[in-house]
Protein backbone atom coordinates (compact mmCIF):
# COMPACT_ATOMS: atom_id res chain seq x y z
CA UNK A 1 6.28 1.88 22.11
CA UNK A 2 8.50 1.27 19.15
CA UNK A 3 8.78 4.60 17.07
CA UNK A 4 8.24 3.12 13.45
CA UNK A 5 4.90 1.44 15.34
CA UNK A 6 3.84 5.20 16.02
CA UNK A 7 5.00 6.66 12.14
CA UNK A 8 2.94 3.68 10.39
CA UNK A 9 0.15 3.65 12.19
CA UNK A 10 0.19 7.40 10.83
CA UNK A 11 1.07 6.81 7.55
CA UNK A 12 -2.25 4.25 7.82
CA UNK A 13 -4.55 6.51 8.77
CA UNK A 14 -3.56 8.96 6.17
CA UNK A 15 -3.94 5.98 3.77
CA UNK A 16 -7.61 4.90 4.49
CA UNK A 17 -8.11 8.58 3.32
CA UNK A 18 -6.22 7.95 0.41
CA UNK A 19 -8.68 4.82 -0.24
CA UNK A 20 -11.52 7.34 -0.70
CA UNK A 21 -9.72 9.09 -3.44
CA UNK A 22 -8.82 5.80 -4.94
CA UNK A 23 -12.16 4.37 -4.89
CA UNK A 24 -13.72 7.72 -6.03
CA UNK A 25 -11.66 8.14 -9.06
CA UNK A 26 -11.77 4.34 -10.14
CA UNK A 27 -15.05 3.99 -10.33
CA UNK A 28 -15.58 7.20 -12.07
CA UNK A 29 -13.64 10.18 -13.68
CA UNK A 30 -10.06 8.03 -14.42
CA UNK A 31 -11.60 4.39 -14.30
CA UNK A 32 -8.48 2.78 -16.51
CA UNK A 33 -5.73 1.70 -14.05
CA UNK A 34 -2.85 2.28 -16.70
CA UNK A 35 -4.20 6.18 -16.87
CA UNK A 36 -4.48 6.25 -13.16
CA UNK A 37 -1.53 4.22 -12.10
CA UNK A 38 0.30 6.92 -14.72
CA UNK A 39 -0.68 10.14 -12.51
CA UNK A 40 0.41 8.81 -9.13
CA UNK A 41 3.85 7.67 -10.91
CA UNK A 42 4.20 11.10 -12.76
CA UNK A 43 3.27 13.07 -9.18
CA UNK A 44 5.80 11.00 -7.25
CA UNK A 45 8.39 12.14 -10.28
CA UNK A 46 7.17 15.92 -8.95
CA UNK A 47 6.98 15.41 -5.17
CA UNK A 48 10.60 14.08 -5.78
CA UNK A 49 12.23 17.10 -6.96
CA UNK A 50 11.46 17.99 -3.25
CA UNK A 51 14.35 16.10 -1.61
CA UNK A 52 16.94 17.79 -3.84
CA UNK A 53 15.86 20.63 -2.27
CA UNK A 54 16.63 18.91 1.23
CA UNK A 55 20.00 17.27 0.10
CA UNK A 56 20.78 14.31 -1.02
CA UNK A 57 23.73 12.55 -1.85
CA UNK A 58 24.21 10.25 -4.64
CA UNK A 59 25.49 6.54 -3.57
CA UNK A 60 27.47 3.94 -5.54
CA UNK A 61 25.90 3.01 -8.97
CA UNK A 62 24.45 -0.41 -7.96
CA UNK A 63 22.89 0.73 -5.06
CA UNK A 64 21.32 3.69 -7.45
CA UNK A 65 19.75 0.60 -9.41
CA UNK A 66 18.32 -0.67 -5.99
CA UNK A 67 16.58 2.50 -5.62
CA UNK A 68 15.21 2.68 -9.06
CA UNK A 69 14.14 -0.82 -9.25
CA UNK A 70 11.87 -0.74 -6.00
CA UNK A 71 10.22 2.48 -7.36
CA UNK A 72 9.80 1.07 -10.62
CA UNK A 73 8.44 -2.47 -9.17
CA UNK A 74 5.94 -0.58 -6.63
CA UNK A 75 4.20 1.24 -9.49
CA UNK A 76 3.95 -2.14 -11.52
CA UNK A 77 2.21 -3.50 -8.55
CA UNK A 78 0.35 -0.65 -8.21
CA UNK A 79 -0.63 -1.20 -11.72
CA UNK A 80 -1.31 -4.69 -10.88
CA UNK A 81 -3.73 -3.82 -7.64
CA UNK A 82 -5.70 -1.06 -9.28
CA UNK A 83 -6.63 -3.34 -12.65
CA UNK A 84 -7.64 -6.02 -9.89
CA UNK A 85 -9.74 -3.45 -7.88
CA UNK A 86 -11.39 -2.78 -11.95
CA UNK A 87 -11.74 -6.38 -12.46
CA UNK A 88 -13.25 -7.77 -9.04
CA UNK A 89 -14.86 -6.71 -6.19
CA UNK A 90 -12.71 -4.90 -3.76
CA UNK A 91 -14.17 -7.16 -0.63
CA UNK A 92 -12.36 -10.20 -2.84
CA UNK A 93 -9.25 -7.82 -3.70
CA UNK A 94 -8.36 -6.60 -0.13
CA UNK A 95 -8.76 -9.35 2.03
CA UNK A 96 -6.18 -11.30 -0.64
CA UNK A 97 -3.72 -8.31 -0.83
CA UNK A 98 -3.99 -8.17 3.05
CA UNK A 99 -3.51 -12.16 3.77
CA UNK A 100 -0.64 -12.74 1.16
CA UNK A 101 1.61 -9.27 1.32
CA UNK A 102 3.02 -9.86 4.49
CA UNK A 103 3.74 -13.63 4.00
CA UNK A 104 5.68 -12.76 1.56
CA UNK A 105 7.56 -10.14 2.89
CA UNK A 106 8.03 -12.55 5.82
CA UNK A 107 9.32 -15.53 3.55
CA UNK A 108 11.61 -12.81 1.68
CA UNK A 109 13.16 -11.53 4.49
CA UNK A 110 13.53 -15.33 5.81
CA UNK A 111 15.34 -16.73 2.96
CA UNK A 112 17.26 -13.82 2.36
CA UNK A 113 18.31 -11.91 5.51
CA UNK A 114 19.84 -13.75 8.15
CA UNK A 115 17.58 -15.70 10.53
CA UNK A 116 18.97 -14.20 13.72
CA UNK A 117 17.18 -10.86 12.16
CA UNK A 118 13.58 -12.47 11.97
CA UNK A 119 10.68 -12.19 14.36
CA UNK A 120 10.84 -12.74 18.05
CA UNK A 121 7.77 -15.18 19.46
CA UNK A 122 6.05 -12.06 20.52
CA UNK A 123 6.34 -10.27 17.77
CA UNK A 124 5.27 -13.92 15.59
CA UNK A 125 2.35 -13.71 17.60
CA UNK A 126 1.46 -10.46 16.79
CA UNK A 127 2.13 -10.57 12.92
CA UNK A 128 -0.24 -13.83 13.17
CA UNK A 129 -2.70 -11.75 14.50
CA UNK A 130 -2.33 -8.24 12.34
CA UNK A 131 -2.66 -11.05 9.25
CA UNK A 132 -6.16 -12.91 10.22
CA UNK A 133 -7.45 -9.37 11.42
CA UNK A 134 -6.95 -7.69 8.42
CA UNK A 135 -8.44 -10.61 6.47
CA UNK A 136 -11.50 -10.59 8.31
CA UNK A 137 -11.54 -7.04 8.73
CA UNK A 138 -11.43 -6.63 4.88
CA UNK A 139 -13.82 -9.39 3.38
CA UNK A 140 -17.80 -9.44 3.41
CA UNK A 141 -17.23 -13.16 2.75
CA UNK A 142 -15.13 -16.41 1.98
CA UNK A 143 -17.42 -18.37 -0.81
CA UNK A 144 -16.28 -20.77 -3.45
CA UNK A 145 -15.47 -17.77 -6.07
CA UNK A 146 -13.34 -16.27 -3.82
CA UNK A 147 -10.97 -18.75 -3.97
CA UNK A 148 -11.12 -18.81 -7.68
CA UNK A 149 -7.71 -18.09 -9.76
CA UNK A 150 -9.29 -16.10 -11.90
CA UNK A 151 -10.44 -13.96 -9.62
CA UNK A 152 -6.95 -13.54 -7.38
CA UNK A 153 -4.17 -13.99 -9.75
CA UNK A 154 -4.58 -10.27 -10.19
CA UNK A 155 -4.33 -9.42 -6.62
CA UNK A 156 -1.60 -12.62 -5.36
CA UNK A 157 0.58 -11.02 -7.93
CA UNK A 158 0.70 -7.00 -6.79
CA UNK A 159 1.13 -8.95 -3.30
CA UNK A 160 4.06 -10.01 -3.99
CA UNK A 161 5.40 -7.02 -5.58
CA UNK A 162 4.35 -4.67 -2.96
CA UNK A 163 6.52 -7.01 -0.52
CA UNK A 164 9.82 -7.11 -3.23
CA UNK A 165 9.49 -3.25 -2.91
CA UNK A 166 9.69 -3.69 0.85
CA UNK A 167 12.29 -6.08 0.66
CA UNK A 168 14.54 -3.76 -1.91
CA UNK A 169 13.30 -0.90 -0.05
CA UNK A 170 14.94 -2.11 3.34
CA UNK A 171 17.76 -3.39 1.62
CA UNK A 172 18.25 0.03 -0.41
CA UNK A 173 17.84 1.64 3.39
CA UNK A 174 20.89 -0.40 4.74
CA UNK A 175 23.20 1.37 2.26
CA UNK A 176 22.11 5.40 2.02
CA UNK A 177 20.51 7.56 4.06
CA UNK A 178 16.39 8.64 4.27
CA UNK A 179 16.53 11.61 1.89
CA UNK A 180 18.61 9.75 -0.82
CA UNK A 181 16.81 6.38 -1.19
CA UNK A 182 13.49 8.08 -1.06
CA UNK A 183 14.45 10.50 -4.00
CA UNK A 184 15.34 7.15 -5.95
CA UNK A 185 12.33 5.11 -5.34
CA UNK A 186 9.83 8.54 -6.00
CA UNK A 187 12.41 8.54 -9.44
CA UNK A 188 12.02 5.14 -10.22
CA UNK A 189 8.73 5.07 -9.66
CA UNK A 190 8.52 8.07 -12.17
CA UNK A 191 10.51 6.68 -14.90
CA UNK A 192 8.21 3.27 -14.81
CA UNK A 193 5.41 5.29 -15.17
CA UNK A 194 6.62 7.40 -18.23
CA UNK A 195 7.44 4.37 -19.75
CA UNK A 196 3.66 2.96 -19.89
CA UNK A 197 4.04 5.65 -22.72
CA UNK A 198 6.15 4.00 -24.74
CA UNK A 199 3.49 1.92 -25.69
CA UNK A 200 0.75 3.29 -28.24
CA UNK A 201 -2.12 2.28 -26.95
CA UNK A 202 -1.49 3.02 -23.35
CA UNK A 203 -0.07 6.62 -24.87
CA UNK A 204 -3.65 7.31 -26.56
CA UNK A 205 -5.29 6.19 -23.70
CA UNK A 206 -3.31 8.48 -21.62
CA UNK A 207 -3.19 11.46 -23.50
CA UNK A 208 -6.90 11.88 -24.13
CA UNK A 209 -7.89 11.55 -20.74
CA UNK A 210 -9.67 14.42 -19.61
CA UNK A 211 -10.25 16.17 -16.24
CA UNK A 212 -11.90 19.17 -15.27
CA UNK A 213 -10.19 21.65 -12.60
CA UNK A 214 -12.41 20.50 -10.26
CA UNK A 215 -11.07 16.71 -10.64
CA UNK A 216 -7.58 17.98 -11.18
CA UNK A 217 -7.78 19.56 -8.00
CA UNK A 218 -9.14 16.49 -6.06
CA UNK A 219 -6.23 13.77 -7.81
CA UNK A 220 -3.82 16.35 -6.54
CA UNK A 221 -5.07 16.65 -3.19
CA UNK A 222 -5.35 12.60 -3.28
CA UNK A 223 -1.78 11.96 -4.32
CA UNK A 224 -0.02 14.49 -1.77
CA UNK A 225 -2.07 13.23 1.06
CA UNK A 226 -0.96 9.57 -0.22
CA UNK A 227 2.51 10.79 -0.83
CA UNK A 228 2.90 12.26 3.13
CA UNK A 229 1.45 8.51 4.23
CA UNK A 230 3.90 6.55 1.73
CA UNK A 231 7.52 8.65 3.25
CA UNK A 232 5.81 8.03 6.38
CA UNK A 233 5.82 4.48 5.51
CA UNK A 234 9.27 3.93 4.00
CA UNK A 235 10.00 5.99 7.21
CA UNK A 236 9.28 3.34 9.30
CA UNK A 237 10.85 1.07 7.36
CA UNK A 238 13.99 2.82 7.42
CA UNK A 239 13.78 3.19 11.18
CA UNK A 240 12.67 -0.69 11.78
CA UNK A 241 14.78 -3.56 11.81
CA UNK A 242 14.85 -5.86 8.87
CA UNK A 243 12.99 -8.72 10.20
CA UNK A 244 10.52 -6.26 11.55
CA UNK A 245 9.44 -4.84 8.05
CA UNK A 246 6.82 -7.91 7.81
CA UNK A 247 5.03 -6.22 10.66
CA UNK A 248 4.63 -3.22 9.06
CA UNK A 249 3.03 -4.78 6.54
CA UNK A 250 0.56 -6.66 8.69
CA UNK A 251 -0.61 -3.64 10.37
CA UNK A 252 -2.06 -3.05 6.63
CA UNK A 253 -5.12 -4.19 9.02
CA UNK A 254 -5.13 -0.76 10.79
CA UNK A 255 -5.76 0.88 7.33
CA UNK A 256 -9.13 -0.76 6.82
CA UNK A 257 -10.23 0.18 10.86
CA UNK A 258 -9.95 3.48 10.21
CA UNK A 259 -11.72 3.33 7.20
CA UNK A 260 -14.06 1.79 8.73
CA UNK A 261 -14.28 4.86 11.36
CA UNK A 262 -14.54 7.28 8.03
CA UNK A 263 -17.43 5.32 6.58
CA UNK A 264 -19.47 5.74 9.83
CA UNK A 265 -18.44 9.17 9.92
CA UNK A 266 -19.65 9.42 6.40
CA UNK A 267 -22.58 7.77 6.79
CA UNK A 268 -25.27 10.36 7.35
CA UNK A 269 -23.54 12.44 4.08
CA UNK A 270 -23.83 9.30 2.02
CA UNK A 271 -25.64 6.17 3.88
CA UNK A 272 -25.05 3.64 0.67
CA UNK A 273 -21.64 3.66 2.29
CA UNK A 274 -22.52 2.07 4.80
CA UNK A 275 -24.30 -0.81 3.89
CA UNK A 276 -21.61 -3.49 3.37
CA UNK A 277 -19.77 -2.01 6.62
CA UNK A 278 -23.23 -2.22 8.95
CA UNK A 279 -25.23 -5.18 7.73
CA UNK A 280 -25.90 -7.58 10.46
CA UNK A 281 -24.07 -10.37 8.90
CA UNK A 282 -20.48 -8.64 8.60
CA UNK A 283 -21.01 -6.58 12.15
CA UNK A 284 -19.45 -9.07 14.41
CA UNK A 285 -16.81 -10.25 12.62
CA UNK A 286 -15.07 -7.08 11.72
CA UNK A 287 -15.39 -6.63 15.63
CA UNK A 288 -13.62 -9.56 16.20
CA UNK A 289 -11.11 -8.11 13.25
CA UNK A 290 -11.09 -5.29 15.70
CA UNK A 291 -10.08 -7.30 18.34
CA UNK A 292 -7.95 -9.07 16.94
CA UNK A 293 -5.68 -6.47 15.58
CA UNK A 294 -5.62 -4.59 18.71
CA UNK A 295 -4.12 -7.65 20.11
CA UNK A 296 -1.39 -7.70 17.83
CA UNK A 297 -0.76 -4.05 18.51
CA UNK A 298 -0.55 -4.84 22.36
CA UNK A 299 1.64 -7.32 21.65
CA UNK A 300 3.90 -4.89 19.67
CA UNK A 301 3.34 -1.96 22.17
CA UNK A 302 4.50 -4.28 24.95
């Protein structure tokens, strides 16, 4: 089995943790995604101090920029996927985010990488299957609304800034090492998020958020779990081939099966959890989800 198959599906499980945080803290003690999306920048600008302990070496100036811009751009579409999660319901959001993130990672890395470098039939296959799984894995249902504008310009657009990250990401990976691109994207992502501040709304907003220890405690906890899953991530980016980076984001699916696995685990603590996961009506096809995305993992595993 490929070795950046093995780190992601990692870095996935530790993100359908993260997903508990998330929906936790949206819904109640930091429920504006400017405030929230702020944190998670400004704790990336901490955790990055990290890799200067480690050693890093600073590249050329325009590769610097690289860096910068796909930190900056992920926390933008961050931005983007949290108002989104605010705005609709999340079984509209994710199955969108899910279906359109890896097409266009695909279609970047097809236009602008050189075709020899893109998927094999195989590993097509398999991205095929990773996509519709982790649509159907992901949605209660597909109705009229769903396919409103309204409803997914919100969550088409952090799609497809979530894939330019990957795309600048893999591209920032081809010229430095690891340690050095990931202390520029944690830096840019940083320096985006300080700048919601310039702005004097988002600044009073901001500032007069409070939290109690208690919840202090919890968003940190949150945000280094999510920041282990997110170098394990880029990891696997850095270690996969450029045309394989769409596959990583397919396997997005893998997040929602294991939160799926948490929610049953859950269920006795807190059994409303369970009742969009267990109804009759959405049982069988998140099995088929199930199905479906172990097939695409075979197909990668093989």
């Amino acid at each position: 089995m490929m070795s950046w198959l093995i780190i992601v599906l990692i870095a996935y499980f530790l993100m359908s943790i993260v997903a508990l945080f998330d929906r936790y803290f949206l819904v109640g003690p930091i429920a504006n995604p400017k405030t929230y999306t702020f944190y998670i920048g400004i704790l990336g600008l901490i955790f990055c101090l990290f890799f200067i302990l480690l050693g890093i070496t600073f590249p050329l100036s325009n590769v610097v920029f690289l860096g910068l811009a796909a930190g900056g751009i992920r926390i933008i579409a961050n931005l983007f996927l949290t108002t989104s999660i605010t705005k609709s319901e999340i079984s509209r959001v994710a199955p969108a985010v899910g279906a359109m993130q890896p097409i266009f990672s695909f279609l970047l890395f097809f236009l602008f990488l050189p075709q020899s470098r893109i998927l094999d039939i195989s590993q097509l296959a398999a991205f095929i299957l990773l996509v519709f799984g982790s649509v159907l894995i992901s949605t209660k249902k597909f109705d009229r609304e769903f396919f409103n504008f309204e409803n997914l310009k919100y969550p088409i657009t952090a799609s497809f800034l979530y894939s330019l990250t990957f795309f600048l990401t893999k591209n920032l990976f081809l010229k430095t090492n690891f340690l050095s691109g990931m202390f520029l994207i944690l830096l840019g992502s940083g320096l985006a998020a300080l700048g919601f501040l310039i702005f004097p709304q988002n600044r009073e907003i901001i500032l007069n958020q409070k939290m109690s220890g208690r919840i202090s405690g919890l968003l940190l906890l949150g945000q280094t779990i999510g920041g282990l899953s997110l170098i394990l991530q880029y990891y696997a980016v850095f270690l996969a081939k450029p045309g394989q980076v769409p596959l990583i984001n397919a396997l997005e699916g893998t997040r929602y099966v294991f939160l799926l696995f948490f929610v049953f685990l859950l269920g006795k603590w807190k059994p409303q959890l369970l009742k969009e996961e267990t109804s009759r009506e959405v049982l069988f096809p998140k099995i088929l989800a199930i199905l479906l995305i172990g097939g695409g993992l075979a197909l990668l595993a093989l």
